[in-house]
PDB file of N, CA and C in Angstrom:
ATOM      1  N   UNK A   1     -94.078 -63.655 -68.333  1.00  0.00           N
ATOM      2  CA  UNK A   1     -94.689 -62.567 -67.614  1.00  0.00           C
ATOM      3  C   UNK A   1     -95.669 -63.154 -66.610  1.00  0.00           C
ATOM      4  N   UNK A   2     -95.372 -63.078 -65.306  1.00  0.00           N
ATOM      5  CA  UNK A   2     -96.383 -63.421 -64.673  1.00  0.00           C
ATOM      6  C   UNK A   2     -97.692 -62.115 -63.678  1.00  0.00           C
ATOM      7  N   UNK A   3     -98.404 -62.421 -63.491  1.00  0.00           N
ATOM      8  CA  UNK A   3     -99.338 -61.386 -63.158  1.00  0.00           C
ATOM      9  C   UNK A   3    -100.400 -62.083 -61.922  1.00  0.00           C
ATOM     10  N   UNK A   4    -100.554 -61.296 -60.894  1.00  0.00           N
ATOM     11  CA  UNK A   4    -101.597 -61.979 -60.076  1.00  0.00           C
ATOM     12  C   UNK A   4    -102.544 -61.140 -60.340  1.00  0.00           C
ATOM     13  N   UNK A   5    -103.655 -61.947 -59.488  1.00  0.00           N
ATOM     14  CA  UNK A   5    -105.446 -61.794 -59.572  1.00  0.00           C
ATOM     15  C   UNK A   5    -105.717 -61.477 -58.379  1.00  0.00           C
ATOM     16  N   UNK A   6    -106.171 -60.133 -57.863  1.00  0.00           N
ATOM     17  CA  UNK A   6    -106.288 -59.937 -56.468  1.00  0.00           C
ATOM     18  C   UNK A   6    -107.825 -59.982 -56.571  1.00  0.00           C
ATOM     19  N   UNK A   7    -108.720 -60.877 -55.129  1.00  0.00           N
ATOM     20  CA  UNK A   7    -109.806 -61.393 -55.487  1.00  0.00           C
ATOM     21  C   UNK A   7    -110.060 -61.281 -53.461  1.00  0.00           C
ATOM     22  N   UNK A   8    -110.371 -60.039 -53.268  1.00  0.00           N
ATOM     23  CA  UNK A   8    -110.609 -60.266 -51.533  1.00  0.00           C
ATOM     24  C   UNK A   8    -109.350 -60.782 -50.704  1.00  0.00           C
ATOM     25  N   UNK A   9    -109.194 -61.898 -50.388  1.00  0.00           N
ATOM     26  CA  UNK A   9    -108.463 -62.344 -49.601  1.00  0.00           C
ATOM     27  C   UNK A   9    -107.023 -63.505 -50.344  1.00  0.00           C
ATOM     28  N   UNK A  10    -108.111 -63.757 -51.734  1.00  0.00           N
ATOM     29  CA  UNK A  10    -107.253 -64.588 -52.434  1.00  0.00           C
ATOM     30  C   UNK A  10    -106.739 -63.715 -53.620  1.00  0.00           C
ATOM     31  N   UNK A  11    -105.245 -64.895 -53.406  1.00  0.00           N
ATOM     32  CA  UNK A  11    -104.426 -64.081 -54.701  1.00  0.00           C
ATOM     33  C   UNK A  11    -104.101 -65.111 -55.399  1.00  0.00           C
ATOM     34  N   UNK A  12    -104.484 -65.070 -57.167  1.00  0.00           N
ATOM     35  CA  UNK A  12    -104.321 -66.644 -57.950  1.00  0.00           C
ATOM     36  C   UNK A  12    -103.531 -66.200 -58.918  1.00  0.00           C
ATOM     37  N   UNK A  13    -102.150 -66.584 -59.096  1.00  0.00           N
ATOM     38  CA  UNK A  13    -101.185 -66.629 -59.921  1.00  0.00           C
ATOM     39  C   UNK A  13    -101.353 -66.863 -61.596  1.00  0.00           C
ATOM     40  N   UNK A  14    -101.671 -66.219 -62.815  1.00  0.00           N
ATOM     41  CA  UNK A  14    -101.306 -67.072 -64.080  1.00  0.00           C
ATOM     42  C   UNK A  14     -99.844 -66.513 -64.578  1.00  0.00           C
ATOM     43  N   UNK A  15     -99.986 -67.764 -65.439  1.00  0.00           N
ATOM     44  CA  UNK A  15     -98.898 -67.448 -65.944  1.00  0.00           C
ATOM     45  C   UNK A  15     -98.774 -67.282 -67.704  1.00  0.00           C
ATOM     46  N   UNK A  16     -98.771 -66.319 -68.137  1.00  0.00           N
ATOM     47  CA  UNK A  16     -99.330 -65.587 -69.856  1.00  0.00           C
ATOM     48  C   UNK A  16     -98.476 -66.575 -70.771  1.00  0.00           C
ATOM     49  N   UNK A  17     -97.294 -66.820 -70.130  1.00  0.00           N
ATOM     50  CA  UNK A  17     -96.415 -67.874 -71.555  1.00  0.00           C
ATOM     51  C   UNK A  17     -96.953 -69.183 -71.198  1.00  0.00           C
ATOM     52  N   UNK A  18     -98.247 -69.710 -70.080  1.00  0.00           N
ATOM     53  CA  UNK A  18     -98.516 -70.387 -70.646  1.00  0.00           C
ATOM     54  C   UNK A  18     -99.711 -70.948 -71.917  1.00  0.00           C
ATOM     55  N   UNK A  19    -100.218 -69.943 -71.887  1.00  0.00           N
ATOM     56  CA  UNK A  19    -100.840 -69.498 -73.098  1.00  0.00           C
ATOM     57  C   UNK A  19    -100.470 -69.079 -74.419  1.00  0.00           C
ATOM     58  N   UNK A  20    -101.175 -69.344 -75.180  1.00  0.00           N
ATOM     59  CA  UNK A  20    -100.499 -68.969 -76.766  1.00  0.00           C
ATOM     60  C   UNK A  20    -100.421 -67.458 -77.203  1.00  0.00           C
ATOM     61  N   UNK A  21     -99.850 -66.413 -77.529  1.00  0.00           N
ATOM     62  CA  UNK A  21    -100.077 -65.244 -77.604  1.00  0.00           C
ATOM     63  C   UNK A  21    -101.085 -64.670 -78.185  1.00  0.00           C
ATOM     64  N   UNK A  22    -101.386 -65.247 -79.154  1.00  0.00           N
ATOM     65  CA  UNK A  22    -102.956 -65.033 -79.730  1.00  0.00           C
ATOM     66  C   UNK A  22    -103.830 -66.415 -79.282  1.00  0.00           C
ATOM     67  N   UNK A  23    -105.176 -65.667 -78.846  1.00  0.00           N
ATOM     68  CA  UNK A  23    -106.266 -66.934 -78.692  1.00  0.00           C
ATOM     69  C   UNK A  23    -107.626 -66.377 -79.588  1.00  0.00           C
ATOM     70  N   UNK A  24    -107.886 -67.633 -80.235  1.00  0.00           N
ATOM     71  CA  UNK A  24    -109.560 -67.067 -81.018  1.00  0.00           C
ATOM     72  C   UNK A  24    -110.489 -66.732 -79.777  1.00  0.00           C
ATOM     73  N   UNK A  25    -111.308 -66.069 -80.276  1.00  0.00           N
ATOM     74  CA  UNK A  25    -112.419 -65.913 -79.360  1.00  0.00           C
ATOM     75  C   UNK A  25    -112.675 -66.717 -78.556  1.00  0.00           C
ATOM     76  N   UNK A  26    -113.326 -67.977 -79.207  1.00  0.00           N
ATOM     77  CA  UNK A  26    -113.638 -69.121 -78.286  1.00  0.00           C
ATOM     78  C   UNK A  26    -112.816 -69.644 -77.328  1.00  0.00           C
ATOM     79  N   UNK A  27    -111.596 -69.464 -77.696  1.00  0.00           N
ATOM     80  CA  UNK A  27    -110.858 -69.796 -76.426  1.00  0.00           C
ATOM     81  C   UNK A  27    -110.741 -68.827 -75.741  1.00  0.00           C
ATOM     82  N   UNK A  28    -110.207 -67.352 -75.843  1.00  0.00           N
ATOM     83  CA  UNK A  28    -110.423 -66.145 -75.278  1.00  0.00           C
ATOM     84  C   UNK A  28    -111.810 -66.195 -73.691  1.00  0.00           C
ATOM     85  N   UNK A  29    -112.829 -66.554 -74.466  1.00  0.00           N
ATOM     86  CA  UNK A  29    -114.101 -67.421 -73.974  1.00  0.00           C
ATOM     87  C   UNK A  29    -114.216 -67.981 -72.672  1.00  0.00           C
ATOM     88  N   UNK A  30    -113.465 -69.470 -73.262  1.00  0.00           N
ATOM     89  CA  UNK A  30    -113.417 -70.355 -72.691  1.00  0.00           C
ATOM     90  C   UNK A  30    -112.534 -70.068 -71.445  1.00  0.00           C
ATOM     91  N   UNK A  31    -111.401 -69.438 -71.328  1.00  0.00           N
ATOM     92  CA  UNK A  31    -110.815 -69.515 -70.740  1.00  0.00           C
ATOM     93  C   UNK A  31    -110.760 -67.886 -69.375  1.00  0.00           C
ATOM     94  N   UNK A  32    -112.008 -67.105 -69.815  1.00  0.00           N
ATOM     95  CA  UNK A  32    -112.878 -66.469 -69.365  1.00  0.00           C
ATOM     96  C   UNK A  32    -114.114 -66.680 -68.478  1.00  0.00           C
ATOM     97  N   UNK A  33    -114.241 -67.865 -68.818  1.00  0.00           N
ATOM     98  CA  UNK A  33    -115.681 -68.677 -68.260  1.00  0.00           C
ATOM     99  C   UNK A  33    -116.829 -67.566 -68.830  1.00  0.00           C
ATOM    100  N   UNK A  34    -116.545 -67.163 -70.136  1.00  0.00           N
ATOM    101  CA  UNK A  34    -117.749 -65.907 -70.667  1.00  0.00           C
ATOM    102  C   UNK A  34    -117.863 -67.460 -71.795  1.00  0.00           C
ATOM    103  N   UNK A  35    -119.734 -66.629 -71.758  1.00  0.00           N
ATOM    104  CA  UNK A  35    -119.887 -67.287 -73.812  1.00  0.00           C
ATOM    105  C   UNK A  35    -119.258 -66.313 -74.862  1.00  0.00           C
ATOM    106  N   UNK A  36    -119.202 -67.271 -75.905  1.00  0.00           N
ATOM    107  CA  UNK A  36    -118.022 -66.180 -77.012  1.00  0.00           C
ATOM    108  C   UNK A  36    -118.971 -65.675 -77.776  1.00  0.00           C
ATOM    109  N   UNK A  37    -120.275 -65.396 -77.591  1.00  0.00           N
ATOM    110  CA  UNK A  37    -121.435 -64.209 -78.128  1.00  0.00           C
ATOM    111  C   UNK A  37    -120.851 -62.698 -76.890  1.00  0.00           C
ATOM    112  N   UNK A  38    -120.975 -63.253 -75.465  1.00  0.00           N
ATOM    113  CA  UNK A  38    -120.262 -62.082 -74.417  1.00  0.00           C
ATOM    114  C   UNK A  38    -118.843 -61.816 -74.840  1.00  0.00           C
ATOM    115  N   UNK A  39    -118.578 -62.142 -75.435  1.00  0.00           N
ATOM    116  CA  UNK A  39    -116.569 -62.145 -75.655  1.00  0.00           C
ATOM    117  C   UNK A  39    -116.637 -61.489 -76.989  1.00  0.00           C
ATOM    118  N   UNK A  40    -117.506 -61.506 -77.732  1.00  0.00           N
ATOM    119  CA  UNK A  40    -117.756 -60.720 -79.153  1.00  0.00           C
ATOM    120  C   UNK A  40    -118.039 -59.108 -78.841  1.00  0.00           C
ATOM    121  N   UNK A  41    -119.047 -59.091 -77.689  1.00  0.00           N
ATOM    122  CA  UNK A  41    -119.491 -58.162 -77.235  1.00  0.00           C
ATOM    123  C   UNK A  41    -118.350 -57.140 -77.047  1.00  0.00           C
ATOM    124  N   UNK A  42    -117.816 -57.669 -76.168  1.00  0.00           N
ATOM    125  CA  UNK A  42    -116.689 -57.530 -75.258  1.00  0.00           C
ATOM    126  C   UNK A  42    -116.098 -56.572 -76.459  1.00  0.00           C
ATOM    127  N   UNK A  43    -115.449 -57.145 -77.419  1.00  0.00           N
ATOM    128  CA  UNK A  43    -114.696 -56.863 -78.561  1.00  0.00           C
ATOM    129  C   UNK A  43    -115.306 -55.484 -79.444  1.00  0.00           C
ATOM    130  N   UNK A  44    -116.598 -55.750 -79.672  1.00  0.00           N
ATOM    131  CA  UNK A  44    -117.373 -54.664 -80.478  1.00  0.00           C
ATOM    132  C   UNK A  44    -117.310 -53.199 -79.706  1.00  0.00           C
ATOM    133  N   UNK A  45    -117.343 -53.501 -77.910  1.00  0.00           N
ATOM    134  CA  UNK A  45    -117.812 -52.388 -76.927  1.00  0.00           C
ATOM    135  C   UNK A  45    -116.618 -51.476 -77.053  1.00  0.00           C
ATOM    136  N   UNK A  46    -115.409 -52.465 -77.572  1.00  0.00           N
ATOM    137  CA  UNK A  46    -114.168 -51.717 -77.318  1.00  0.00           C
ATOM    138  C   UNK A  46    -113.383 -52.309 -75.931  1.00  0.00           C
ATOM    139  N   UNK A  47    -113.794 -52.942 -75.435  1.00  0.00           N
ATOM    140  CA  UNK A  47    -112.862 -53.335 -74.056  1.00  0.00           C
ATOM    141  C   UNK A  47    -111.660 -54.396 -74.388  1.00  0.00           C
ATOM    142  N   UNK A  48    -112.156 -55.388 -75.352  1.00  0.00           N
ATOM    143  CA  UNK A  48    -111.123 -56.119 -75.581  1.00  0.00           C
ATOM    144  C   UNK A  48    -110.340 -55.560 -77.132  1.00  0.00           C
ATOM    145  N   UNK A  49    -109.344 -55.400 -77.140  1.00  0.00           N
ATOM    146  CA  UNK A  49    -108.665 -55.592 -78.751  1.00  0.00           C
ATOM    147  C   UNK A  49    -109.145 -56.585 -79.044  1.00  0.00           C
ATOM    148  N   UNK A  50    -109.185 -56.462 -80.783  1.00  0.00           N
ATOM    149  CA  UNK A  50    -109.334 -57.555 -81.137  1.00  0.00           C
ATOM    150  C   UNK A  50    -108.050 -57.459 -82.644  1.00  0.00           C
ATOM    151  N   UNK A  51    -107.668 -58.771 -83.396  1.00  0.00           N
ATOM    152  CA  UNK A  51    -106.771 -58.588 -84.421  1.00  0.00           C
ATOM    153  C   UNK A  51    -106.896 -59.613 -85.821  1.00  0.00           C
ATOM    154  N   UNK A  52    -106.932 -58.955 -86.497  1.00  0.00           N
ATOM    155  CA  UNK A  52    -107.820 -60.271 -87.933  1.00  0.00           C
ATOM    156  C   UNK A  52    -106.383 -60.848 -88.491  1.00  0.00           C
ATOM    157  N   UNK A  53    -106.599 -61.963 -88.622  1.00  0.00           N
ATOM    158  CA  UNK A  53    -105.092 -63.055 -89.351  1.00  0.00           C
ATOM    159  C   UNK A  53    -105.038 -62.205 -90.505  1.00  0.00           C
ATOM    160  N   UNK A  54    -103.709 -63.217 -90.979  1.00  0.00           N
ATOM    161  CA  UNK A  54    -103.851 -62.961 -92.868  1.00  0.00           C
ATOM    162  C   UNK A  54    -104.905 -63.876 -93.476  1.00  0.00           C
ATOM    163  N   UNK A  55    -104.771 -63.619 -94.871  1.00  0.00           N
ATOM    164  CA  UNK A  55    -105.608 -63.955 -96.005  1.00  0.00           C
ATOM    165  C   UNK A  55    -106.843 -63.543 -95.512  1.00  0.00           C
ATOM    166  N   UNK A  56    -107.820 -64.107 -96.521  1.00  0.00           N
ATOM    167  CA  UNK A  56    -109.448 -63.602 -96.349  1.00  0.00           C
ATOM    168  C   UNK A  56    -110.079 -64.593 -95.453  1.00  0.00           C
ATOM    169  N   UNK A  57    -109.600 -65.510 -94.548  1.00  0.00           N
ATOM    170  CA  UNK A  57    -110.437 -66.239 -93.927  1.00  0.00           C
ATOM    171  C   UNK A  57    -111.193 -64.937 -92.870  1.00  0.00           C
ATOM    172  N   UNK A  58    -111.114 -63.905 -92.190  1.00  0.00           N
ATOM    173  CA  UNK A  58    -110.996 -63.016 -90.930  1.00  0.00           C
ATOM    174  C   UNK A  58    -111.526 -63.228 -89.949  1.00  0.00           C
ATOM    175  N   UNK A  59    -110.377 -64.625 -89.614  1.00  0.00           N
ATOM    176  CA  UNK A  59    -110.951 -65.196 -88.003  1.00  0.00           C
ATOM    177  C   UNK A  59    -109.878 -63.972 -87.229  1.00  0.00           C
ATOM    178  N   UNK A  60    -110.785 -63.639 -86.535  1.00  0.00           N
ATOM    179  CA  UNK A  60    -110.283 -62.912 -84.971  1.00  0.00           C
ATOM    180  C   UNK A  60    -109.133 -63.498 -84.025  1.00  0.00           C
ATOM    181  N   UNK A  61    -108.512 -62.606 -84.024  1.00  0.00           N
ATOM    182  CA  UNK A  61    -107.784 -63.379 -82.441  1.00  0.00           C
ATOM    183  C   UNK A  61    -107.838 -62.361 -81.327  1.00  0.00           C
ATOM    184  N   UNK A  62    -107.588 -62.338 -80.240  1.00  0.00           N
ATOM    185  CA  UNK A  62    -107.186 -61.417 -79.273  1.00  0.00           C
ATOM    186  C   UNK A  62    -105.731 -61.844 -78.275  1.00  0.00           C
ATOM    187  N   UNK A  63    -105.008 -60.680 -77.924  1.00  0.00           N
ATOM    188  CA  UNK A  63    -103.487 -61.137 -77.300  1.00  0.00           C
ATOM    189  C   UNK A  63    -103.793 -61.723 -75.877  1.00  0.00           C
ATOM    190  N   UNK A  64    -103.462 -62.888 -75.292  1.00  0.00           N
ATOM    191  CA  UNK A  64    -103.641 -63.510 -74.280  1.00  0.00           C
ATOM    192  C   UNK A  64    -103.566 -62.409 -73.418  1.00  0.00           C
ATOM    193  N   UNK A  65    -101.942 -61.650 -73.304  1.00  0.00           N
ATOM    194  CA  UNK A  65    -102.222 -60.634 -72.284  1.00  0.00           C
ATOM    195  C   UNK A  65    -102.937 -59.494 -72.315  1.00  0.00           C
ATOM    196  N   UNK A  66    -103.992 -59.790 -73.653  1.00  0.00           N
ATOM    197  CA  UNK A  66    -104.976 -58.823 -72.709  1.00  0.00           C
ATOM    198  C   UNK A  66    -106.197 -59.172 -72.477  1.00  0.00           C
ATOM    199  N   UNK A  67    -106.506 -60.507 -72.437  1.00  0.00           N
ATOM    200  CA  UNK A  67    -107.356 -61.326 -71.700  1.00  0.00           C
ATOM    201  C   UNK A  67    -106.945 -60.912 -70.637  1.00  0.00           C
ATOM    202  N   UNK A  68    -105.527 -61.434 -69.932  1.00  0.00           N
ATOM    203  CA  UNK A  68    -105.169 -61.675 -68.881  1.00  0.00           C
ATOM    204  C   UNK A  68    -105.793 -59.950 -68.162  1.00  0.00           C
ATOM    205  N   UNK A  69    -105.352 -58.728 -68.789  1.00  0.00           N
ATOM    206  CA  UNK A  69    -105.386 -57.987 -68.188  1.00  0.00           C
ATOM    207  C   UNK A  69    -106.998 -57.473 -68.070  1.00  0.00           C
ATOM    208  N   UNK A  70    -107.345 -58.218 -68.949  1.00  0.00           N
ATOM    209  CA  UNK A  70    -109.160 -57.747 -68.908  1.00  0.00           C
ATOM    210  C   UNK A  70    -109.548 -58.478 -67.549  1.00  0.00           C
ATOM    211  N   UNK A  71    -109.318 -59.363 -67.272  1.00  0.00           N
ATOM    212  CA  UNK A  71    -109.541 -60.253 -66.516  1.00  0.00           C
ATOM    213  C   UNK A  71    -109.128 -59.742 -65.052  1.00  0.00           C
ATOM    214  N   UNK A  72    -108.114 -59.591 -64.724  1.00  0.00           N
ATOM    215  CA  UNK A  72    -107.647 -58.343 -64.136  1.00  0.00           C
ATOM    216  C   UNK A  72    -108.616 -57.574 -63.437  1.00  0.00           C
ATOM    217  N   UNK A  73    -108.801 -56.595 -64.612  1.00  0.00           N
ATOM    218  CA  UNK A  73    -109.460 -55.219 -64.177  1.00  0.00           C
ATOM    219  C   UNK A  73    -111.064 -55.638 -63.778  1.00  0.00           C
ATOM    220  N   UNK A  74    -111.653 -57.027 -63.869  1.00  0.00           N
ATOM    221  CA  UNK A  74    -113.158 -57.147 -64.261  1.00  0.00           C
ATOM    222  C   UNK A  74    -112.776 -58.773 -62.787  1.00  0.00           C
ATOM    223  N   UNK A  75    -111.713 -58.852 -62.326  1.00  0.00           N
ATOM    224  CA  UNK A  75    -111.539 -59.643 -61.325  1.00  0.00           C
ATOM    225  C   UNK A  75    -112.434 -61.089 -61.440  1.00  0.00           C
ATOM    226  N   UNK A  76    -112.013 -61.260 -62.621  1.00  0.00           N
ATOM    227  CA  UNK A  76    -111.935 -63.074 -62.894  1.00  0.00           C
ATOM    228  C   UNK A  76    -110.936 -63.665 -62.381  1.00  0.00           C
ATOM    229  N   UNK A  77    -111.332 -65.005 -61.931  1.00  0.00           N
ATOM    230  CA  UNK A  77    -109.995 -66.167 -61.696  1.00  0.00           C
ATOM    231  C   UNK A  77    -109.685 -66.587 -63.361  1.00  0.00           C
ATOM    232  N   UNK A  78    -108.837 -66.700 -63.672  1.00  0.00           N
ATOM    233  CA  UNK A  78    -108.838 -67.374 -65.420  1.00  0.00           C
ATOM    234  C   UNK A  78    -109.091 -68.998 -64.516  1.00  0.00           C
ATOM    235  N   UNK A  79    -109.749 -69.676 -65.732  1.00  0.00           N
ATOM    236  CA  UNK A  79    -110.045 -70.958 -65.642  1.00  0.00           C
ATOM    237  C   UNK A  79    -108.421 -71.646 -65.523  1.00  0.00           C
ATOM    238  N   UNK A  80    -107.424 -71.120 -66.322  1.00  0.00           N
ATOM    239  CA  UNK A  80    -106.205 -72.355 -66.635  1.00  0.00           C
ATOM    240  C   UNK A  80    -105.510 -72.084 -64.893  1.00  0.00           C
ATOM    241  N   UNK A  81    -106.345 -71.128 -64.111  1.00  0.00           N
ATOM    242  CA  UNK A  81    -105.861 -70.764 -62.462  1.00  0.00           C
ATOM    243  C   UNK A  81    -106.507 -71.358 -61.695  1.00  0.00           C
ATOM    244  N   UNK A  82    -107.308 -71.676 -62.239  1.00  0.00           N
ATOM    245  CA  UNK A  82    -108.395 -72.406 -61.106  1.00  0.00           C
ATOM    246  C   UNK A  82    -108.532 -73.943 -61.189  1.00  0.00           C
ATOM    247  N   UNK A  83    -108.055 -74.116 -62.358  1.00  0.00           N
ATOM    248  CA  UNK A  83    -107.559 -75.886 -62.479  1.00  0.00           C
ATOM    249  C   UNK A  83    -106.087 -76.334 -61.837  1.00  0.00           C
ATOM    250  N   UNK A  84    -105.651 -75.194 -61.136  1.00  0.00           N
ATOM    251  CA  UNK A  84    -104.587 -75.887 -60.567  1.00  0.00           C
ATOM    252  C   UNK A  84    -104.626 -76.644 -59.134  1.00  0.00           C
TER     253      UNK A  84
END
């Protein structure tokens, strides 16, 4: 699935399969250029889904594409776009 980033004049291509379908927060984060205390936020406010693994560890994940699409609507470059 690919999706562009309309940003003024520039348009920056990602591409979602190259990402893992679920990312933990911190990468969610990272790859946000947010801290993952703002990316928690994010999650609690309701803007991002968020989805708990199995067993009792309940690390978080969130679906890349909807980073991608948060990102989107809030007109971030994703970092893995801007390293190209």
């Amino acid at each position: 699935m690919e999706t562009s980033v309309h940003i003024a004049q520039i348009v920056v291509n990602t591409h979602v399969e190259r990402l893992p379908a679920f990312l933990t927060v911190q990468q969610a984060a990272t790859e946000c250029s947010f801290s993952e205390s703002h990316m928690r936020k994010l999650i609690r406010d309701g803007v991002l889904r968020s989805y708990k693994g199995d067993g009792t560890s309940g690390h978080v994940r969130v679906k890349s594409a909807d980073v991608v699409g948060m990102m989107e609507a809030r007109r971030v470059i994703p970092l893995s776009a801007a390293r190209r």
